[in-house]
C-alpha atoms as a PDB file:
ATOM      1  CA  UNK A   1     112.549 120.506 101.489  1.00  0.00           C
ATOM      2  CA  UNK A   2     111.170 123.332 103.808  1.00  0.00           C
ATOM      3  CA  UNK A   3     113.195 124.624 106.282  1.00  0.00           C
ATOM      4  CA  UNK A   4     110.775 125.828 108.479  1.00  0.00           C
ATOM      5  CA  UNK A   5     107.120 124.166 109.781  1.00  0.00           C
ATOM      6  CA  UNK A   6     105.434 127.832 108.478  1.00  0.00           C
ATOM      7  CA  UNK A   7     106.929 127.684 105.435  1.00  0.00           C
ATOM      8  CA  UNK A   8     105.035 124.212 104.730  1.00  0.00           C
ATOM      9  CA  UNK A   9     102.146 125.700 106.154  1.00  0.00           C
ATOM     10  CA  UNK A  10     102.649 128.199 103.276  1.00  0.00           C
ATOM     11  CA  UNK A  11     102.957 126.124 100.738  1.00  0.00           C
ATOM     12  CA  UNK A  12      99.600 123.536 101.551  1.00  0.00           C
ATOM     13  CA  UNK A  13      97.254 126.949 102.106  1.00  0.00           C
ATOM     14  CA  UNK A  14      98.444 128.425  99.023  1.00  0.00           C
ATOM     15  CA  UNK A  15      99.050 125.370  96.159  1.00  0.00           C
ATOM     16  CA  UNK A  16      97.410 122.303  97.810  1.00  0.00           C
ATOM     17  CA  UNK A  17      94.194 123.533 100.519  1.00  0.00           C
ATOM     18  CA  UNK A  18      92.809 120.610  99.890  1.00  0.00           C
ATOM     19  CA  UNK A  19      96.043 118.650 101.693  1.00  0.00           C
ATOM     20  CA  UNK A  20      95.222 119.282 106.012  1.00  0.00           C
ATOM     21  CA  UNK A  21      97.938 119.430 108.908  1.00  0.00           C
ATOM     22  CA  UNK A  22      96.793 118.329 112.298  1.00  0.00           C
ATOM     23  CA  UNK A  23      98.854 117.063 114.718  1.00  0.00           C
ATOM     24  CA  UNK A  24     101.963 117.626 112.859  1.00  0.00           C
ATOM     25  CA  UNK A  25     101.068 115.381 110.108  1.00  0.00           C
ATOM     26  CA  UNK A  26     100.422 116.138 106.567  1.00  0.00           C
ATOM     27  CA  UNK A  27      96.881 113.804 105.049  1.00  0.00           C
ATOM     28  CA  UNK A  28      96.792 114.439 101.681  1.00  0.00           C
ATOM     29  CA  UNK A  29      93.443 114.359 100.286  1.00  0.00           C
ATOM     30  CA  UNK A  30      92.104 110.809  98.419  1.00  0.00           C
ATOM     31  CA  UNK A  31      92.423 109.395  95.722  1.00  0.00           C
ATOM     32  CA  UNK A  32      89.332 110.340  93.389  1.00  0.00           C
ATOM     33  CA  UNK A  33      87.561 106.578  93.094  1.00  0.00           C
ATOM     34  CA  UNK A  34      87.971 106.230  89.113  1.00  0.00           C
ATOM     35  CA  UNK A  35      86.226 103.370  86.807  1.00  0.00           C
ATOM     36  CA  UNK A  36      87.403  99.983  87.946  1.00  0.00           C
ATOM     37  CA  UNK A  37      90.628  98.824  86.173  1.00  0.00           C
ATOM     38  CA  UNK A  38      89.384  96.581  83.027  1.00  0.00           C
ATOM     39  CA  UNK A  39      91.517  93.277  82.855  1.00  0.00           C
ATOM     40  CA  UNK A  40      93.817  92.584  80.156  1.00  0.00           C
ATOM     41  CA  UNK A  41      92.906  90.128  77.924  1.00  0.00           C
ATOM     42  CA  UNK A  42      96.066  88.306  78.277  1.00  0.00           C
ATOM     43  CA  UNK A  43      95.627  84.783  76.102  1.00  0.00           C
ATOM     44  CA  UNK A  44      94.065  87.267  73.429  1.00  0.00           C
ATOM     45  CA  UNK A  45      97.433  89.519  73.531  1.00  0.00           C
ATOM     46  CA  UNK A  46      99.516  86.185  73.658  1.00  0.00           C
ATOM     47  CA  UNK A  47      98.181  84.190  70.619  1.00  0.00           C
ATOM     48  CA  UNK A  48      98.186  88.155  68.510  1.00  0.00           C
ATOM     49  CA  UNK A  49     101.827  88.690  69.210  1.00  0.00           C
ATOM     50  CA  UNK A  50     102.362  84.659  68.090  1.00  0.00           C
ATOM     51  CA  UNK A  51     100.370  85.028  65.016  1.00  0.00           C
ATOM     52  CA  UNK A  52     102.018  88.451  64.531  1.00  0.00           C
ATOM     53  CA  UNK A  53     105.535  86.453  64.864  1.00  0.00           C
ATOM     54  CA  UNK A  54     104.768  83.789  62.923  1.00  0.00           C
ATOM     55  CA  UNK A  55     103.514  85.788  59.899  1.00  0.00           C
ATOM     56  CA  UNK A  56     106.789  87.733  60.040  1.00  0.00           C
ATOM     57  CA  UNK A  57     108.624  84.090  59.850  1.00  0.00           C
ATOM     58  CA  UNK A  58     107.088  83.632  56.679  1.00  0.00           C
ATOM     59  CA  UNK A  59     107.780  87.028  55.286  1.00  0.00           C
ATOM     60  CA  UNK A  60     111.979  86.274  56.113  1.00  0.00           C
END
């Protein structure tokens, strides 16, 4: 993608300063921690999409 290690250089000082080089290696900065995933309420979703079909059943 770069054709040259200054040109990289470049590009991480100018659009990404918070990415850092050292020892010839690119460490890109980390993830932000964000809320904890919530769980999907999988049963719930199961028996809703079988009611859901079984209503349209009756309709045809």
């Amino acid at each position: 993608m770069f054709s040259s290690d200054q040109e990289l250089s470049t590009y991480i000082e100018e659009d990404h300063p918070e990415w850092e080089i050292k020892n010839g290696f690119v460490f890109f900065q980390k993830a932000k921690d964000s809320q904890p995933c919530k769980e999907i309420p999988s049963l719930q979703l199961i028996n809703q999409t079988l009611s859901y079909a079984r209503e349209l059943e009756r309709i045809v």
